[in-house]
PDB file of N, CA and C in Angstrom:
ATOM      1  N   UNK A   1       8.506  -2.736   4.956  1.00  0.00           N
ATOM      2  CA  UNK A   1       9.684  -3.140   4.219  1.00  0.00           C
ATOM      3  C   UNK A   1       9.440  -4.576   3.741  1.00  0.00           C
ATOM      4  N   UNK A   2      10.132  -5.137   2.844  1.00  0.00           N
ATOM      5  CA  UNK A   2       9.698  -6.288   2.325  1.00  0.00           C
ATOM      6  C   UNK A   2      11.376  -6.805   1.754  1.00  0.00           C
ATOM      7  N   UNK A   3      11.405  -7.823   2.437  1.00  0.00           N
ATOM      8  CA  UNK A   3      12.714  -8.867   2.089  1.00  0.00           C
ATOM      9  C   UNK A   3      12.910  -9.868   1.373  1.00  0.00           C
ATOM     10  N   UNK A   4      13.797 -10.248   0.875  1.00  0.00           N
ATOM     11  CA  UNK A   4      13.731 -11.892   0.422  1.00  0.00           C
ATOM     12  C   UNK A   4      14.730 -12.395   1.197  1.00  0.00           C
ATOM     13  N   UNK A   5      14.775 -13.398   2.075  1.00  0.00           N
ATOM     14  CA  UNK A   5      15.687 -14.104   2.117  1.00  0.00           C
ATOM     15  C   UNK A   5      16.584 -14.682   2.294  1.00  0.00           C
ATOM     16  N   UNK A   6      18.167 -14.573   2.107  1.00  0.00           N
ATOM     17  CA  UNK A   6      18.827 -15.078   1.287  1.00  0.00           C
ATOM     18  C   UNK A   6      19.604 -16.400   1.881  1.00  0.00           C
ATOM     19  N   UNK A   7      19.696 -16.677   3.348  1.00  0.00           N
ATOM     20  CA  UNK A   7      19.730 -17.532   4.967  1.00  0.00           C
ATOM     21  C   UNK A   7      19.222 -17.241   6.103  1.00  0.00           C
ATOM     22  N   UNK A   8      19.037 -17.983   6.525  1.00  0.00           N
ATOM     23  CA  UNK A   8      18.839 -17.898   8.005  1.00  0.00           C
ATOM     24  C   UNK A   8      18.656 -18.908   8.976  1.00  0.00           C
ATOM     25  N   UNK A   9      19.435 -18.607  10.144  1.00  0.00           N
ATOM     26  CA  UNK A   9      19.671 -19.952  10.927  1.00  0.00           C
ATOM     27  C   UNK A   9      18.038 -20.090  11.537  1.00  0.00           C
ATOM     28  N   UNK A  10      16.621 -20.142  11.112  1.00  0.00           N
ATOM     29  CA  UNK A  10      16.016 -20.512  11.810  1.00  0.00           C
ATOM     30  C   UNK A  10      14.988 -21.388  10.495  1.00  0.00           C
ATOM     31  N   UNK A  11      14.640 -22.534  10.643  1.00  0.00           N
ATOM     32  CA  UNK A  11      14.041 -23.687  10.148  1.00  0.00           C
ATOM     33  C   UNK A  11      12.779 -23.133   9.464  1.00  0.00           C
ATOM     34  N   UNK A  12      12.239 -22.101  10.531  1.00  0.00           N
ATOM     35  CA  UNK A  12      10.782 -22.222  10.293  1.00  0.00           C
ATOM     36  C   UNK A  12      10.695 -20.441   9.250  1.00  0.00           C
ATOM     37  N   UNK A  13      11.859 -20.237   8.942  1.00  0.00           N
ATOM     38  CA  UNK A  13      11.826 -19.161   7.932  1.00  0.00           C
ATOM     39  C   UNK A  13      12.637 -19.590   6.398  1.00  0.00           C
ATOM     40  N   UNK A  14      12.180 -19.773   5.184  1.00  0.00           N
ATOM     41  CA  UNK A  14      12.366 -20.347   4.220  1.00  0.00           C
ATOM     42  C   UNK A  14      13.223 -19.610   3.145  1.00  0.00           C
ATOM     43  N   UNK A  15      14.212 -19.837   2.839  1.00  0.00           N
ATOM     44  CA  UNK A  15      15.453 -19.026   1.830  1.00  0.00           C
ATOM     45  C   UNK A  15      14.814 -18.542   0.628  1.00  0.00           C
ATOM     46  N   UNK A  16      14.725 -17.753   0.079  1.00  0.00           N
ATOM     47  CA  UNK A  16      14.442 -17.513  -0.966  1.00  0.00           C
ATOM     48  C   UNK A  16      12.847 -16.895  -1.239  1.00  0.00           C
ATOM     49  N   UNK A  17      12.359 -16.902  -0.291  1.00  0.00           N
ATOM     50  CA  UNK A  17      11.078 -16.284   0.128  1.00  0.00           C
ATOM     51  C   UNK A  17      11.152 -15.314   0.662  1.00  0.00           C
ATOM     52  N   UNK A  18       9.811 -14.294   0.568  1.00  0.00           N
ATOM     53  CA  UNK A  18       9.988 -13.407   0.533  1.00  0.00           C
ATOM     54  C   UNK A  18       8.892 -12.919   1.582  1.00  0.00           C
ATOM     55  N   UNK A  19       9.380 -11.416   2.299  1.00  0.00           N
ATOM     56  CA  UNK A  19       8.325 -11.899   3.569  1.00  0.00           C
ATOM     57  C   UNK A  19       8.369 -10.255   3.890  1.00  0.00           C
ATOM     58  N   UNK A  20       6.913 -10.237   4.601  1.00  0.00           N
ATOM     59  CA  UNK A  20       7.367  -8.264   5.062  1.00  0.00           C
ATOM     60  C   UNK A  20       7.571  -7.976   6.479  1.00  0.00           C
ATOM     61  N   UNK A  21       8.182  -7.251   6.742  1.00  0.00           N
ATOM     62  CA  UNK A  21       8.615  -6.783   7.656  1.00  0.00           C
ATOM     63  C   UNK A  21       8.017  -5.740   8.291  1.00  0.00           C
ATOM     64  N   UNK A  22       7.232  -6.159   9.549  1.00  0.00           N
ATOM     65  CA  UNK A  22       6.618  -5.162  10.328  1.00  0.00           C
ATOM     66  C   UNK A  22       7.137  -4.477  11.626  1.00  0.00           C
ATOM     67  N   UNK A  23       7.213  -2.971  11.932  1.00  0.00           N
ATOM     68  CA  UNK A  23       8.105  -2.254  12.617  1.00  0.00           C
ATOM     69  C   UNK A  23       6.580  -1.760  13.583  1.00  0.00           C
ATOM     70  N   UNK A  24       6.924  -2.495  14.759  1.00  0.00           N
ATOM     71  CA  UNK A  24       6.882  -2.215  16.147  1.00  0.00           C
ATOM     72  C   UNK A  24       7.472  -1.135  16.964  1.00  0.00           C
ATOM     73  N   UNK A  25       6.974   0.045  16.586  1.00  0.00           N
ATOM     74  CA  UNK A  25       7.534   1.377  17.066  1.00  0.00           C
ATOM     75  C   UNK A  25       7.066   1.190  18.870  1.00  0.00           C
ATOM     76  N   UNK A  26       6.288   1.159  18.959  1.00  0.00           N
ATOM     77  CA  UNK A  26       5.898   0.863  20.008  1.00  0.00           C
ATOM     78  C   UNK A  26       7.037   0.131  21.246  1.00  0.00           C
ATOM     79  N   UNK A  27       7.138  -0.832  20.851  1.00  0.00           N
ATOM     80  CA  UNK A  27       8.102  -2.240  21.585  1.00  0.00           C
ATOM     81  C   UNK A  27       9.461  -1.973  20.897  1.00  0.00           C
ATOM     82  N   UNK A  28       9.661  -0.875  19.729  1.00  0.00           N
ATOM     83  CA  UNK A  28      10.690  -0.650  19.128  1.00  0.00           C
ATOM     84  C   UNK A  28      11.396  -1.849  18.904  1.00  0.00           C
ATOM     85  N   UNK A  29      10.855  -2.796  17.721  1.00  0.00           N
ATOM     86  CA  UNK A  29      11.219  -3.945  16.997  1.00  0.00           C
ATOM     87  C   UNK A  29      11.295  -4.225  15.842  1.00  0.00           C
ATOM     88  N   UNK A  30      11.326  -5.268  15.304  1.00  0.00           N
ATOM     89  CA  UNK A  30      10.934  -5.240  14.102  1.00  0.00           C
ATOM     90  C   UNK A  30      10.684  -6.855  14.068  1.00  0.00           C
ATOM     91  N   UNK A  31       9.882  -7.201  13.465  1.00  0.00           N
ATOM     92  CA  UNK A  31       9.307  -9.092  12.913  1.00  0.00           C
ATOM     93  C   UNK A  31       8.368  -9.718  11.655  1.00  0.00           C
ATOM     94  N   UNK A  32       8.984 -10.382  11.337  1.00  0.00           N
ATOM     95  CA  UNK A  32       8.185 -11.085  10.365  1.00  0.00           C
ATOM     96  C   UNK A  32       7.496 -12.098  10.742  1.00  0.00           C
ATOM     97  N   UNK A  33       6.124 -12.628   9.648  1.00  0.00           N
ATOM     98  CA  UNK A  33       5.681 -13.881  10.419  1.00  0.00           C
ATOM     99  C   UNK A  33       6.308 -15.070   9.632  1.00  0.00           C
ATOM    100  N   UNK A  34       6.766 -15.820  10.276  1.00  0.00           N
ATOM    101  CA  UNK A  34       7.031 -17.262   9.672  1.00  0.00           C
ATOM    102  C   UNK A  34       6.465 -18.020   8.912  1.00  0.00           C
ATOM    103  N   UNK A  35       6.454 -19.530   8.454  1.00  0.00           N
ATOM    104  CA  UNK A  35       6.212 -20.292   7.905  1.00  0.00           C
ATOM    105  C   UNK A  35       4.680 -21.147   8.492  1.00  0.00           C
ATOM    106  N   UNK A  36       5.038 -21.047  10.006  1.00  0.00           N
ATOM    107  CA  UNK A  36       3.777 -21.408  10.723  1.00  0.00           C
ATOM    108  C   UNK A  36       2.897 -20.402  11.555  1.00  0.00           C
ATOM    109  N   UNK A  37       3.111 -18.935  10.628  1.00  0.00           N
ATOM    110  CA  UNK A  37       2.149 -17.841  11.582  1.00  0.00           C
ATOM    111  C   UNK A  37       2.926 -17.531  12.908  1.00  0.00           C
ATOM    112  N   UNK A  38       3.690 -18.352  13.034  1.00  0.00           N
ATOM    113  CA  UNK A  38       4.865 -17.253  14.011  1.00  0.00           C
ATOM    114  C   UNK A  38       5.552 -16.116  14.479  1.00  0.00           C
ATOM    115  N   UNK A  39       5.509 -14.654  14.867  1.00  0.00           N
ATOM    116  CA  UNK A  39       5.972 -14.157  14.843  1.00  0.00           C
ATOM    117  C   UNK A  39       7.055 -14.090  15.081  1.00  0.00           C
ATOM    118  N   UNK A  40       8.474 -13.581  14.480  1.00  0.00           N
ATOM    119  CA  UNK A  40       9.744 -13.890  14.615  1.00  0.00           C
ATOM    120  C   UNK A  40      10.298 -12.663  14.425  1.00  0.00           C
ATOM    121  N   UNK A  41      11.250 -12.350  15.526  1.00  0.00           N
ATOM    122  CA  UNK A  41      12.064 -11.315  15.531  1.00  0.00           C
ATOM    123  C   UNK A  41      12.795 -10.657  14.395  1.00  0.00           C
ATOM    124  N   UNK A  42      12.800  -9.511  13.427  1.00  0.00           N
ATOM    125  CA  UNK A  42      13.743  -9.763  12.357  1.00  0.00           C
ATOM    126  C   UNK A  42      15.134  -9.154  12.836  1.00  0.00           C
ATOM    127  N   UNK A  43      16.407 -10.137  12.720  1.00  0.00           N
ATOM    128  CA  UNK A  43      17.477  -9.770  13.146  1.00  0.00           C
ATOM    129  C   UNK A  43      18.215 -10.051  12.130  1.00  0.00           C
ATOM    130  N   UNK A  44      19.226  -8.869  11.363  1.00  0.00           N
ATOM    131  CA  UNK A  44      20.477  -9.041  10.684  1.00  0.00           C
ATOM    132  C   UNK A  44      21.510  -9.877  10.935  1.00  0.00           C
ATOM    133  N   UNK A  45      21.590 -10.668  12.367  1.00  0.00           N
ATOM    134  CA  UNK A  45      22.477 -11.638  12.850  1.00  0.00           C
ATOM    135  C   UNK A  45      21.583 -13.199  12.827  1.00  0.00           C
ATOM    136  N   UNK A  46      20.684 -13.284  12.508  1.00  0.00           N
ATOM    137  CA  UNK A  46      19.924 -14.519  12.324  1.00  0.00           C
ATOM    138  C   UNK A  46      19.428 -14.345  10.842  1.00  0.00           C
ATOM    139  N   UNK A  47      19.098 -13.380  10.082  1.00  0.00           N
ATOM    140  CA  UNK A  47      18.667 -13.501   8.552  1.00  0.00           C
ATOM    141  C   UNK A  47      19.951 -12.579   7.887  1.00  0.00           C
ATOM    142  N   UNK A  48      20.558 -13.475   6.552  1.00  0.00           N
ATOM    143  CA  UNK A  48      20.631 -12.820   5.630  1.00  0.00           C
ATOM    144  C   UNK A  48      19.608 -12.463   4.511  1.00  0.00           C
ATOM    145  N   UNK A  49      19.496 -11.080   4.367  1.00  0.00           N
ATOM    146  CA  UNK A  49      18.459 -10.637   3.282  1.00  0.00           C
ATOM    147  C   UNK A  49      18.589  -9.774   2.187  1.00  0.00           C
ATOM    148  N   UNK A  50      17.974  -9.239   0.928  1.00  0.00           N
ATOM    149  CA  UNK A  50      18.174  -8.493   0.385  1.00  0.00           C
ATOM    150  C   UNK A  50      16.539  -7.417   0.820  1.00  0.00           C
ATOM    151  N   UNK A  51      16.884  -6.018   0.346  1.00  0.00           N
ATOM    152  CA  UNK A  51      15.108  -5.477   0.277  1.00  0.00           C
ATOM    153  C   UNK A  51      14.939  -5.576  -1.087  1.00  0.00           C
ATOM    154  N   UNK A  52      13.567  -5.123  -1.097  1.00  0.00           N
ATOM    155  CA  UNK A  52      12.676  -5.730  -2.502  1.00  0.00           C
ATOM    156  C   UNK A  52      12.322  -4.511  -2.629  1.00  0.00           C
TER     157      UNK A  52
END
């Protein structure tokens, strides 16, 4: 899946950028990588986004 965006309360993920979303069936998750190669949880309560 692939997002843009649109807030998010965390610093090291950038508005308006656009980022993909990898699903961890496994660990049943889902995360994107950040700004510094971070992996970061993707949560609807910490990102607003649109899909692409």
């Amino acid at each position: 899946m692939i997002v843009k965006i649109n807030s998010s309360l965390l610093d090291s993920v950038m508005e308006s950028k656009v980022y993909r979303v990898f699903n961890d069936e496994k660990n049943d998750e889902r995360y994107i990588f950040d700004e510094d190669n971070e992996k970061v949880l993707f949560d609807s309560m910490i990102f607003n986004y649109e899909l692409i």
